[in-house]
N, C-alpha and C. Protein backbone atom coordinates (compact mmCIF):
# COMPACT_ATOMS: atom_id res chain seq x y z
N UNK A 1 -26.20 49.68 16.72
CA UNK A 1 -24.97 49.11 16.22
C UNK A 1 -24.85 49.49 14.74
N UNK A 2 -23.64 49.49 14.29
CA UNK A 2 -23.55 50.54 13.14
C UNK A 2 -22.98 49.21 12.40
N UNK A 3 -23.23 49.64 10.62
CA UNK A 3 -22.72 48.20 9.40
C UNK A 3 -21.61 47.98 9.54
N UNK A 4 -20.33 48.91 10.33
CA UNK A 4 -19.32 48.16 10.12
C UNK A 4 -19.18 47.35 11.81
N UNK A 5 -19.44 47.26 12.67
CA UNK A 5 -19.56 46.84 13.90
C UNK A 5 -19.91 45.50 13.09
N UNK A 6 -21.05 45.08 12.91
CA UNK A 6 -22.11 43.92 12.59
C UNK A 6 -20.97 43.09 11.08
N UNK A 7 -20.47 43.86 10.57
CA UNK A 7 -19.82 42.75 9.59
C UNK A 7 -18.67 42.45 10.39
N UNK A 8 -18.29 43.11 11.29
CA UNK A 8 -16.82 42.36 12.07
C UNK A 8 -17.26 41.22 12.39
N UNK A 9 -18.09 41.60 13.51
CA UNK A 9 -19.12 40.62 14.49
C UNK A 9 -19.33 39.23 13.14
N UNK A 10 -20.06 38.82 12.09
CA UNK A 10 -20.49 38.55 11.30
C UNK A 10 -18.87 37.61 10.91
N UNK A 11 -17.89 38.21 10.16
CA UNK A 11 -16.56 37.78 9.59
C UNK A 11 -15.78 36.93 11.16
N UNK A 12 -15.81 37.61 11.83
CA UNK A 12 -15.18 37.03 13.05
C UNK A 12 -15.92 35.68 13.25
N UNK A 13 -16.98 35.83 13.21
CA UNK A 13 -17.81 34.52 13.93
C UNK A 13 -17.52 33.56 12.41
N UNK A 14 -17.40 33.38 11.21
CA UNK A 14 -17.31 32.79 10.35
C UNK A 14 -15.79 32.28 10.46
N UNK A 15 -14.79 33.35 10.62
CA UNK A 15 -13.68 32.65 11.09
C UNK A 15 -13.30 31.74 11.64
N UNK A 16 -13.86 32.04 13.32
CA UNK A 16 -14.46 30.80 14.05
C UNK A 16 -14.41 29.59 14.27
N UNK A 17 -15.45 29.90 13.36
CA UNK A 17 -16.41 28.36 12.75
C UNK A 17 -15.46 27.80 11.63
N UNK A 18 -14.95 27.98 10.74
CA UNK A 18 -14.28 27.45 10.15
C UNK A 18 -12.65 27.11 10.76
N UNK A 19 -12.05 27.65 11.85
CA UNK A 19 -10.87 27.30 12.58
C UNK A 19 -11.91 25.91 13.34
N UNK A 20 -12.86 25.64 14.01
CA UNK A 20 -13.31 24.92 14.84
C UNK A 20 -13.84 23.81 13.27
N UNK A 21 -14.21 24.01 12.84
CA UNK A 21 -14.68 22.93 11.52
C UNK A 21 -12.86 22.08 11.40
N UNK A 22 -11.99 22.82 11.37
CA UNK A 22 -10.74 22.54 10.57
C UNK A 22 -10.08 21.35 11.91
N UNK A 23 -10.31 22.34 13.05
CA UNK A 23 -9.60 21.01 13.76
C UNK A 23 -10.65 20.05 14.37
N UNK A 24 -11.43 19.93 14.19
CA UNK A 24 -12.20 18.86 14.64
C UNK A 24 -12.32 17.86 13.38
N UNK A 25 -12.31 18.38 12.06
CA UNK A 25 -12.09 17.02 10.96
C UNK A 25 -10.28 17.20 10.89
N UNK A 26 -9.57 17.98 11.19
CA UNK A 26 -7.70 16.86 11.26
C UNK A 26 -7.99 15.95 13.04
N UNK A 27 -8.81 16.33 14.16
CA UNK A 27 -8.39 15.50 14.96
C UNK A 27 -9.38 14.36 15.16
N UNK A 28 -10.37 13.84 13.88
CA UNK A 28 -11.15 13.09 14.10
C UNK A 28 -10.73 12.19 13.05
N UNK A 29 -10.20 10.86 13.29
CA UNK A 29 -9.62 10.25 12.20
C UNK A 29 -10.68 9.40 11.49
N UNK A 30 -11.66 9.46 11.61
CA UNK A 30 -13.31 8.81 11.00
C UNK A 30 -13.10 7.36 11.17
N UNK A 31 -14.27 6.78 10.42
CA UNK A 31 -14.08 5.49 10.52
C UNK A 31 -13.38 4.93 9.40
N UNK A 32 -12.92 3.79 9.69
CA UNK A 32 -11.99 3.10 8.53
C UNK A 32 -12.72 1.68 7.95
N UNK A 33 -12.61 1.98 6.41
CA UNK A 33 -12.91 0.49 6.10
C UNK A 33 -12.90 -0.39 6.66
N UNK A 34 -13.96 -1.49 6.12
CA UNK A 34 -13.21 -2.88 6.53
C UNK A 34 -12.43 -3.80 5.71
N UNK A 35 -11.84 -4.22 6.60
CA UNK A 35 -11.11 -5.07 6.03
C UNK A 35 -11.56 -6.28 4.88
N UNK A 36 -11.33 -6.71 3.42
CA UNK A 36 -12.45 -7.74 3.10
C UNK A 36 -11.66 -9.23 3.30
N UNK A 37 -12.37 -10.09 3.73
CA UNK A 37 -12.10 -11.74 3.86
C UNK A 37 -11.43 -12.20 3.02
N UNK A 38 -10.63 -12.68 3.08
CA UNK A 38 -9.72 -13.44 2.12
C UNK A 38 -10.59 -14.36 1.39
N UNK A 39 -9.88 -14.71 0.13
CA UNK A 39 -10.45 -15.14 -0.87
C UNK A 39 -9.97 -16.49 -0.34
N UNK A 40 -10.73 -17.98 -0.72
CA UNK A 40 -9.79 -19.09 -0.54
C UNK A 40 -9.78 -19.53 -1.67
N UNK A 41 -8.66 -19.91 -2.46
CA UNK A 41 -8.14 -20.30 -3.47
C UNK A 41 -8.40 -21.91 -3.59
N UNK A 42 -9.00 -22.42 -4.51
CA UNK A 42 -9.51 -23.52 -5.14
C UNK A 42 -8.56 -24.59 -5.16
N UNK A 43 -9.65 -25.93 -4.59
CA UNK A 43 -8.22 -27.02 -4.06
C UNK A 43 -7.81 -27.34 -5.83
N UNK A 44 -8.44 -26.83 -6.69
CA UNK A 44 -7.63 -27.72 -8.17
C UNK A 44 -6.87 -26.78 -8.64
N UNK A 45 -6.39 -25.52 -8.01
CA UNK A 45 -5.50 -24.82 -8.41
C UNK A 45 -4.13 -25.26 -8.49
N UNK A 46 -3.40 -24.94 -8.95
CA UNK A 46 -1.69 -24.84 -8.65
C UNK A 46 -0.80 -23.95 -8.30
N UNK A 47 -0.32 -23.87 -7.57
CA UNK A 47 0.36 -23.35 -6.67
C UNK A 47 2.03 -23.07 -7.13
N UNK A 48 3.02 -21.62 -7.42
CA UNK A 48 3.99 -21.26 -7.85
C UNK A 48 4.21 -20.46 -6.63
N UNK A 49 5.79 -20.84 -5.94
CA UNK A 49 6.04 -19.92 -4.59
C UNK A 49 7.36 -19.13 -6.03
N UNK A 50 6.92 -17.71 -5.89
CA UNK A 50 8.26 -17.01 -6.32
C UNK A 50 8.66 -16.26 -5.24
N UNK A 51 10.49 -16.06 -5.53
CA UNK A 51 10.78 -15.42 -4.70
C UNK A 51 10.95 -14.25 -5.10
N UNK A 52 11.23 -12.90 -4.51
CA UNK A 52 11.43 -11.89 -5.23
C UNK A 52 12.34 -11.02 -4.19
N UNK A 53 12.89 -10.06 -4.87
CA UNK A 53 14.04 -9.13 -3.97
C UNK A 53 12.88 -7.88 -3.85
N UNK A 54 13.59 -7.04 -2.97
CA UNK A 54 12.94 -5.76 -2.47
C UNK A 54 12.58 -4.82 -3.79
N UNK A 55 14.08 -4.93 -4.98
CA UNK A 55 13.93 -4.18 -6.07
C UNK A 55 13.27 -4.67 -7.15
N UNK A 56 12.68 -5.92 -7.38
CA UNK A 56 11.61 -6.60 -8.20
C UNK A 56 10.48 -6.17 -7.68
N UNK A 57 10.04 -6.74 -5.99
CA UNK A 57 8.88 -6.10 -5.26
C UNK A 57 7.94 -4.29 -6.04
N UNK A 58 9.32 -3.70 -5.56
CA UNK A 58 8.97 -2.53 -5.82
C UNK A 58 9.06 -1.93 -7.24
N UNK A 59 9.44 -2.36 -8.25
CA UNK A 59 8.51 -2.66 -9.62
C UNK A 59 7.60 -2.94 -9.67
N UNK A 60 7.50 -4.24 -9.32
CA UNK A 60 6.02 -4.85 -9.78
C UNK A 60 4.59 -3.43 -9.24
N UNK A 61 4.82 -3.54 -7.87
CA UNK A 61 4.08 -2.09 -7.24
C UNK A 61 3.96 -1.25 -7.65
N UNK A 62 4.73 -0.41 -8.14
CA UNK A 62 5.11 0.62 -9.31
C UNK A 62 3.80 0.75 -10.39
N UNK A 63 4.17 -0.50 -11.22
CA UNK A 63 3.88 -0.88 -12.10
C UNK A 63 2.67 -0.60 -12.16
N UNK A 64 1.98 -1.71 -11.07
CA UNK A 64 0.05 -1.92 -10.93
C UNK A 64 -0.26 -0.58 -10.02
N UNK A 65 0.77 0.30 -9.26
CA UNK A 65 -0.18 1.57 -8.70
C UNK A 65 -0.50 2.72 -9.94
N UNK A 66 1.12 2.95 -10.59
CA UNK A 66 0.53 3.87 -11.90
C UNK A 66 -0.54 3.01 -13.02
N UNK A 67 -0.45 2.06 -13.18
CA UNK A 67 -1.32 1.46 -14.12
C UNK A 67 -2.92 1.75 -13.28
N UNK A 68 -3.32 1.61 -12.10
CA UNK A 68 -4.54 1.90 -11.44
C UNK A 68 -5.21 3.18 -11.22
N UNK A 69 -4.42 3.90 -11.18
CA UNK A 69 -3.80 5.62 -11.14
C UNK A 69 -3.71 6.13 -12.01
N UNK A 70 -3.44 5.44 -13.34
CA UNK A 70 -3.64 6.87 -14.60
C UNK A 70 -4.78 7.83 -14.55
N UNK A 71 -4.37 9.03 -14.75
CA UNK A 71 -5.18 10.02 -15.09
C UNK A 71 -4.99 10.97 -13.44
N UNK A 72 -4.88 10.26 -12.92
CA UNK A 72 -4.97 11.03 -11.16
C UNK A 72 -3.41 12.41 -11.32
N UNK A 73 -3.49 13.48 -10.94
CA UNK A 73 -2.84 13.99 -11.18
C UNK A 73 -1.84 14.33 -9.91
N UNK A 74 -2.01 13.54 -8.70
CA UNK A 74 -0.97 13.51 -7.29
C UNK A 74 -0.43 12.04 -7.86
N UNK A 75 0.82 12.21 -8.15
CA UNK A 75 1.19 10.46 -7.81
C UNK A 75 1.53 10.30 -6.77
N UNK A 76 1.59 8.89 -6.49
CA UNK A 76 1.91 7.53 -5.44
C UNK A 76 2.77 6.85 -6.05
N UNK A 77 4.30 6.77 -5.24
CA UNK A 77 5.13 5.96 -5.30
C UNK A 77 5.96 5.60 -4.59
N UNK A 78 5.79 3.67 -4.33
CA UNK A 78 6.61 2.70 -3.77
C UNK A 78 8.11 2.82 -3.19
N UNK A 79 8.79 3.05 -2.43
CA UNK A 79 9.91 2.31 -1.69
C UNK A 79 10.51 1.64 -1.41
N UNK A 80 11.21 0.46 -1.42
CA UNK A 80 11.23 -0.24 -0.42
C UNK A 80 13.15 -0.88 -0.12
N UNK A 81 12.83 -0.49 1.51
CA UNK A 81 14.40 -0.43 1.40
C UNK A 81 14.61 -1.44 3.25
N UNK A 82 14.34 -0.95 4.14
CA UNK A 82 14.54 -1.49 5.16
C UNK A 82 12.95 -0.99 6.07
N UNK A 83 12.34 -0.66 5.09
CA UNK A 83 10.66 -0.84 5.29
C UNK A 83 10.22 -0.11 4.18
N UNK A 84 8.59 0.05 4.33
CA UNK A 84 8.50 0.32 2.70
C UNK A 84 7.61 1.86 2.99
N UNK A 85 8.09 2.50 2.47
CA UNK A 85 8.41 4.36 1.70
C UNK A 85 6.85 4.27 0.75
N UNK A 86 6.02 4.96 1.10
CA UNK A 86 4.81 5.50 0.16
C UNK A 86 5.35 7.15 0.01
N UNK A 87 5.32 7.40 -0.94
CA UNK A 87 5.58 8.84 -1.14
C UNK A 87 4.51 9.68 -1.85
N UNK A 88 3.87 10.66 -1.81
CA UNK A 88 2.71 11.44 -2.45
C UNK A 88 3.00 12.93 -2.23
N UNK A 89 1.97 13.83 -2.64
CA UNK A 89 1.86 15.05 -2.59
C UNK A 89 0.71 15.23 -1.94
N UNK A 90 0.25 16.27 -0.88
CA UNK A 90 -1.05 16.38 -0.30
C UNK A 90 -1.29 17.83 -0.82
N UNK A 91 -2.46 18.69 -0.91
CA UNK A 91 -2.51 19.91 -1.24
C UNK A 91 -3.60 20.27 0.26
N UNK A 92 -2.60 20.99 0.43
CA UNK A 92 -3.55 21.79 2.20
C UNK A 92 -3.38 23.35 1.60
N UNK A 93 -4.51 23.76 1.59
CA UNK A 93 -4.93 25.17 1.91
C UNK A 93 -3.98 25.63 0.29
N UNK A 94 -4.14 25.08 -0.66
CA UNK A 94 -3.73 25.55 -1.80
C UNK A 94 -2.24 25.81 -1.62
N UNK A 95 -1.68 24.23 -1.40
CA UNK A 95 -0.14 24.59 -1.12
C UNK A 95 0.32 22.99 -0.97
N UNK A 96 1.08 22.43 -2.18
CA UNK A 96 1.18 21.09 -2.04
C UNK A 96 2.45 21.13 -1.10
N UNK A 97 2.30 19.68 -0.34
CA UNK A 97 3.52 19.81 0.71
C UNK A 97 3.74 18.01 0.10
N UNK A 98 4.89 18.03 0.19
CA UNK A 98 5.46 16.55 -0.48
C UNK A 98 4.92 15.47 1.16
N UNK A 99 4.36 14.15 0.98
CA UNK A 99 4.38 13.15 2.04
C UNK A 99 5.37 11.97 1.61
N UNK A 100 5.85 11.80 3.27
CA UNK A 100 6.69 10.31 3.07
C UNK A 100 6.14 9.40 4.66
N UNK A 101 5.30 8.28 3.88
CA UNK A 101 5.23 7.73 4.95
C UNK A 101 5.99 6.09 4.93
N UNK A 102 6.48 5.81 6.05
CA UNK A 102 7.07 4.95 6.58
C UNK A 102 6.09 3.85 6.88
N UNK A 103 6.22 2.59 6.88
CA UNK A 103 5.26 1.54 6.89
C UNK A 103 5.97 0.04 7.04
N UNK A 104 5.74 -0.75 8.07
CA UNK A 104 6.06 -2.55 8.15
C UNK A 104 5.21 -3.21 8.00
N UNK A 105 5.70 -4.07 6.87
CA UNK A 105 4.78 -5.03 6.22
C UNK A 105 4.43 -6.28 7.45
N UNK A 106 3.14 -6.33 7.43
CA UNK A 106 2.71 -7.54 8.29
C UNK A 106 1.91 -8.94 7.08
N UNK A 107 2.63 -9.74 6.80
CA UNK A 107 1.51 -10.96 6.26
C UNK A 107 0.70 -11.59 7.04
N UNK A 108 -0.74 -11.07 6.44
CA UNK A 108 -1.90 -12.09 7.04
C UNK A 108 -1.85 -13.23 6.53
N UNK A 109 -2.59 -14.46 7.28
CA UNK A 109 -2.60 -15.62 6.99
C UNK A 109 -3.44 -15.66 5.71
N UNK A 110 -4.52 -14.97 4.92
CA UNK A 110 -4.66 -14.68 3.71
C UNK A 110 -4.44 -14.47 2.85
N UNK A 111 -3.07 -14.10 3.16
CA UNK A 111 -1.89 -13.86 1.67
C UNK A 111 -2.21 -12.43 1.86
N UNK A 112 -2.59 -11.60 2.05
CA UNK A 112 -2.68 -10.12 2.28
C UNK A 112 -1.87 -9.27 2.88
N UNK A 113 -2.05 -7.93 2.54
CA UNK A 113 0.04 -7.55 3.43
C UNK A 113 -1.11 -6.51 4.22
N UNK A 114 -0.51 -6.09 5.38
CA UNK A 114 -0.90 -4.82 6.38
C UNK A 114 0.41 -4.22 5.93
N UNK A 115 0.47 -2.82 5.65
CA UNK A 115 1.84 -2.02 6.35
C UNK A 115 1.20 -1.18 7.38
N UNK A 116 1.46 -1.52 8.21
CA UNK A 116 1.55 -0.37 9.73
C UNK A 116 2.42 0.74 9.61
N UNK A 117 2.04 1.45 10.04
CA UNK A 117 2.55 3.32 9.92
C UNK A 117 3.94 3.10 10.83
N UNK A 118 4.84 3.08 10.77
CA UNK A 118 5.88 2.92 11.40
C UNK A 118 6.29 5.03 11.45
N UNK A 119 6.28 5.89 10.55
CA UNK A 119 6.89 7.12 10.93
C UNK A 119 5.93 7.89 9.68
N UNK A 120 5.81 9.03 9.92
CA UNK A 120 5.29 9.90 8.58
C UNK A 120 6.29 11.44 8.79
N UNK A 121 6.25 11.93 7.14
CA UNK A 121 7.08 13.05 7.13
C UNK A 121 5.88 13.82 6.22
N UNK A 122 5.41 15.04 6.76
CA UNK A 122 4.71 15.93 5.80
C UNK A 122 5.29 17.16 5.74
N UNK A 123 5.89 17.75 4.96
CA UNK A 123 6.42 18.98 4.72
C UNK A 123 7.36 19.15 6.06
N UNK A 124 7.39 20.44 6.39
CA UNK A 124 7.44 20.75 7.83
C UNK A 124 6.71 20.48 8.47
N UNK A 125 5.41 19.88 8.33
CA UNK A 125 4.14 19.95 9.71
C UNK A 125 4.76 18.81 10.35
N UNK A 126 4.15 18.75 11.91
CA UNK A 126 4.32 17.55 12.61
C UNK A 126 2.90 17.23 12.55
N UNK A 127 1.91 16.48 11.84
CA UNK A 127 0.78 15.51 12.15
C UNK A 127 0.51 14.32 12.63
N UNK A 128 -0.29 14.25 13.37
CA UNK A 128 -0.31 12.44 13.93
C UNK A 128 -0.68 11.49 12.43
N UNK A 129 -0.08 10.48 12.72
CA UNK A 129 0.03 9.30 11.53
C UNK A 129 -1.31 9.36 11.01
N UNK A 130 -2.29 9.08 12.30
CA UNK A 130 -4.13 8.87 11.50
C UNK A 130 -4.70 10.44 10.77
N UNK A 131 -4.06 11.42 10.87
CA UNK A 131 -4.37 12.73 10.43
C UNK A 131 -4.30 12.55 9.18
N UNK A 132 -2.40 12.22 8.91
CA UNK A 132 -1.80 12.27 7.71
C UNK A 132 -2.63 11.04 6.78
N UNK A 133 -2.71 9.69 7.19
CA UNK A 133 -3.75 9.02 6.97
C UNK A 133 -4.86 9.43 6.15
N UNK A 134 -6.38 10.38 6.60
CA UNK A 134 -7.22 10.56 6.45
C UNK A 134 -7.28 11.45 5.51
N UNK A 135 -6.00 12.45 5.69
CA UNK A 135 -6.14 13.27 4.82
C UNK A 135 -6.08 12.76 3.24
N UNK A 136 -5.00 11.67 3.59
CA UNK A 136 -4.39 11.25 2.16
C UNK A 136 -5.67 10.00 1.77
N UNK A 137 -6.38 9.41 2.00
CA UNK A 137 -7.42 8.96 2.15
C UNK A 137 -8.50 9.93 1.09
N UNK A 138 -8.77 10.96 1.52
CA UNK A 138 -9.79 11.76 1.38
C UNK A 138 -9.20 12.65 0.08
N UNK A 139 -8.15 12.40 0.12
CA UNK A 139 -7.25 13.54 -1.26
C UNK A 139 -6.92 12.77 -2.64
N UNK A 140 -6.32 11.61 -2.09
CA UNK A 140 -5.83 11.16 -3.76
C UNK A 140 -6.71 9.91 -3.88
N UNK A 141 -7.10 9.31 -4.87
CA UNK A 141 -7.63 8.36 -5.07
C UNK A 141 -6.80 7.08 -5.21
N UNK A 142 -6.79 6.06 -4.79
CA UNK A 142 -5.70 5.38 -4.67
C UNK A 142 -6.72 3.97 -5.31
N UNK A 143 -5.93 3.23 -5.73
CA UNK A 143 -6.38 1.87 -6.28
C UNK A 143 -7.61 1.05 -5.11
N UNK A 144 -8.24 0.79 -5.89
CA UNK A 144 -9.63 -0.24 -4.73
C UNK A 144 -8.40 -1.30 -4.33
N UNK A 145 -7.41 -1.56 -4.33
CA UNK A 145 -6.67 -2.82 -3.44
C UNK A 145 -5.92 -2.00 -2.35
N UNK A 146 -6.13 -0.65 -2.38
CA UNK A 146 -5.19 0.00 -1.17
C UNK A 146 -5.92 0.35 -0.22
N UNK A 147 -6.41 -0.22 0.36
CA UNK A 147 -7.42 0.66 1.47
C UNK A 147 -6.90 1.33 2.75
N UNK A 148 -6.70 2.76 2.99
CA UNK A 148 -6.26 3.09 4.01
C UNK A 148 -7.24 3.24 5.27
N UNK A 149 -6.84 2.93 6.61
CA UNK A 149 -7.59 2.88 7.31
C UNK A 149 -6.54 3.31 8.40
N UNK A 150 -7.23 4.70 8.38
CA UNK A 150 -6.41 5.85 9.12
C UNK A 150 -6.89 5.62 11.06
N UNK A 151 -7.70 5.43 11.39
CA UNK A 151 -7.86 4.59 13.04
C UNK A 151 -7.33 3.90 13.34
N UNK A 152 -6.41 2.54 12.36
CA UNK A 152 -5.72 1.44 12.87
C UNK A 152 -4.22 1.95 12.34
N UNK A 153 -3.81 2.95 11.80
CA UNK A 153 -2.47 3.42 11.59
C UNK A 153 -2.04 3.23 10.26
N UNK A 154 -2.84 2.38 9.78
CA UNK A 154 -2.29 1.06 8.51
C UNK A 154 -2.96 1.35 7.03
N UNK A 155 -2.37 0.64 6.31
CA UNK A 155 -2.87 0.34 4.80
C UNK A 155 -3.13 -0.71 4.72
N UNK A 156 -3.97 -1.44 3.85
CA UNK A 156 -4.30 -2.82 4.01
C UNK A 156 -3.90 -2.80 2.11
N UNK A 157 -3.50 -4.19 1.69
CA UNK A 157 -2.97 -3.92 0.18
C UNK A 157 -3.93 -5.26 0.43
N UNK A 158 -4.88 -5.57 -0.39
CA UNK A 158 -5.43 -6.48 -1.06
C UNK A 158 -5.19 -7.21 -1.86
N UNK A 159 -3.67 -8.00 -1.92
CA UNK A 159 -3.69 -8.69 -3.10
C UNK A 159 -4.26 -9.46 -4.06
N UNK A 160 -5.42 -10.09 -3.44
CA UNK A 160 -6.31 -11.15 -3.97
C UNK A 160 -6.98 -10.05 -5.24
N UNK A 161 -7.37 -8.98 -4.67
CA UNK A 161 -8.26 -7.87 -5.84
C UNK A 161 -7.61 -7.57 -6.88
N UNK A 162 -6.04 -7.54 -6.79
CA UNK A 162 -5.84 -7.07 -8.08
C UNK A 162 -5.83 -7.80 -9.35
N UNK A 163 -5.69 -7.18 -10.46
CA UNK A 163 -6.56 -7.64 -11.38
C UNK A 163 -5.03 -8.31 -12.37
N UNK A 164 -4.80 -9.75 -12.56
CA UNK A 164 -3.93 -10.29 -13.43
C UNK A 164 -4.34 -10.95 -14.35
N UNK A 165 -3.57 -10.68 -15.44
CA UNK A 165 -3.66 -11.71 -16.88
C UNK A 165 -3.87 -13.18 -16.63
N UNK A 166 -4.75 -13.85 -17.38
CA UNK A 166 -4.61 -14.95 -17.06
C UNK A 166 -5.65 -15.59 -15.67
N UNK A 167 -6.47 -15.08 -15.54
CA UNK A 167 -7.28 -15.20 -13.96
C UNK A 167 -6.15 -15.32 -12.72
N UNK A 168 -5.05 -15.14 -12.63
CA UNK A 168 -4.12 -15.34 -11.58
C UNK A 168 -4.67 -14.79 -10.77
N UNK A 169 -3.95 -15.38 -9.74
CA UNK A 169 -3.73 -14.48 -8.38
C UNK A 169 -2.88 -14.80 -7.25
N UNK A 170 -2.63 -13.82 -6.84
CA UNK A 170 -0.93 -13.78 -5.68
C UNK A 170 -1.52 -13.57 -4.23
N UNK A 171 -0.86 -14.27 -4.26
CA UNK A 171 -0.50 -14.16 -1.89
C UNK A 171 0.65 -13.71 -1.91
N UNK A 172 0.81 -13.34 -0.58
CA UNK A 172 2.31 -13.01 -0.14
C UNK A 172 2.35 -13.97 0.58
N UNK A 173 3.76 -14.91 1.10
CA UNK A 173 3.97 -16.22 1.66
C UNK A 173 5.08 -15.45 3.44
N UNK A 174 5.77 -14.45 2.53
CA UNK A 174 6.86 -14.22 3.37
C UNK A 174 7.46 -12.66 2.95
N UNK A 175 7.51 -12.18 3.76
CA UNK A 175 8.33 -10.36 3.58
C UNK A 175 9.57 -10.42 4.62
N UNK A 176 10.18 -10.24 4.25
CA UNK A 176 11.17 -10.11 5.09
C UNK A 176 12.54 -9.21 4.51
N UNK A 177 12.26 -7.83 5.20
CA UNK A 177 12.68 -6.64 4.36
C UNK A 177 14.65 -7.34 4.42
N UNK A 178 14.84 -7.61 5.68
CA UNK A 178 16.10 -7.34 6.56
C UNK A 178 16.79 -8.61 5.17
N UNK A 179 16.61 -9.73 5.26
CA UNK A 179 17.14 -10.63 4.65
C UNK A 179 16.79 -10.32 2.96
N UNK A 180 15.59 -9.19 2.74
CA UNK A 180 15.86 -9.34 0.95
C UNK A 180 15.31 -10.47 0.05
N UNK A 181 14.47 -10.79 1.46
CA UNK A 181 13.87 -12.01 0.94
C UNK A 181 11.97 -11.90 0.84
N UNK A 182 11.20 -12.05 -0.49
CA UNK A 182 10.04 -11.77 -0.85
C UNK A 182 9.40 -12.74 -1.40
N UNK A 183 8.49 -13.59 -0.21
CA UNK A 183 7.73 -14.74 -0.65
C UNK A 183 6.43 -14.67 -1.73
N UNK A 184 6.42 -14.77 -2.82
CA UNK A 184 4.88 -14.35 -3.27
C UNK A 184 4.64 -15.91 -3.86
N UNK A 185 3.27 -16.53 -3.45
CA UNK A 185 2.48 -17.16 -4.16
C UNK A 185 1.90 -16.80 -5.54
N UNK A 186 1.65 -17.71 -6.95
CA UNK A 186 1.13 -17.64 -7.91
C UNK A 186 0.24 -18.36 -7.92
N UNK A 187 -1.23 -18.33 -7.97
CA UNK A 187 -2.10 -19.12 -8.03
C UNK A 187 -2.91 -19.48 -9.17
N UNK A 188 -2.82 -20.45 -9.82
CA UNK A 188 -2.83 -20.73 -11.20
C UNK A 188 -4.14 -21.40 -11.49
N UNK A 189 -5.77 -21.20 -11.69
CA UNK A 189 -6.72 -21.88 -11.30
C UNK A 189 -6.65 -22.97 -12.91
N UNK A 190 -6.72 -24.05 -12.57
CA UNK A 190 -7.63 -25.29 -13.74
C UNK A 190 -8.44 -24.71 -14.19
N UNK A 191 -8.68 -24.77 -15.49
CA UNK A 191 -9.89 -24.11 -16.52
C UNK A 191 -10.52 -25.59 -16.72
């Protein structure tokens, strides 16, 4: 067998292996965080229900994702209109393709929000939700209160983690995109 026979043989088989590497990590959506336990908020606290509109909501979000996010050079930004819009950039194969994913807010009895993957848009590609998920997972660094967990479809937003002036801390009480109506708890601890 002659050197150029053996480097085909050689390049071909590396090809391969890297087409078979590529779709077995987009069709394996790994494992996903867990979820962490709600915090229970202290009976000598005090308790503030605010309400808030979709376009306050999505400030405030804004606000604490670029503030968590400085320095990251893909941004992440909020939506929220008749469900709530994450928007990013992914870079595949040295070629950013803009993402829009679609998401319904679920309140846990923890004050914690789920958004469930309701639709995703990546460039032209058609990817399954947990693909687009994992990828974006594995690509941008996103705040320790966003945990994506690309097996269950969802984002989990941690409100209890994020970090407020004042030792505060927020629940969500009520979402309710359709009516415009945004329950958030203020939890005010006794010093």
């Amino acid at each position: 067998m002659n050197f150029w026979k053996a480097g085909f043989f050689i390049l071909s088989g590396l090809v391969v292996a890297t087409v078979v590497t590529l779709v077995v990590y987009i069709g394996n959506p790994g494992d996903s965080e867990e979820i962490p336990s709600g915090k229970v908020a202290s009976t000598s606290s005090n308790h503030l229900v605010v309400k808030a509109t979709k376009e306050d909501f999505e400030g405030i979000a804004n606000t604490y994702i670029n503030k968590a996010m400085k320095g990251e050079k893909l941004p992440v930004k909020m939506e929220i209109g008749n469900d709530i819009v994450l928007s990013s950039e992914l870079t595949v194969f040295s070629i950013t393709v803009p993402v829009t994913m679609h998401f319904d807010p679920i309140v846990r009895e923890d004050g914690n929000l789920i958004l469930k993957q309701s639709t995703v848009e990546i460039g032209n590609y058609n990817l399954p939700p947990s693909t687009v998920l994992k990828i974006l997972r594995d690509s941008v660094k996103l705040p320790p209160w966003m945990i994506v967990r690309p097996k269950e479809e969802e984002l989990f937003i941690d409100l209890s983690a994020i970090a407020l002036s004042g030792n505060l801390s927020v629940k969500a009480k009520e979402f309710n995109l359709e009516n415009d109506e945004i329950l958030l708890e203020i939890i005010i601890p006794n010093e």
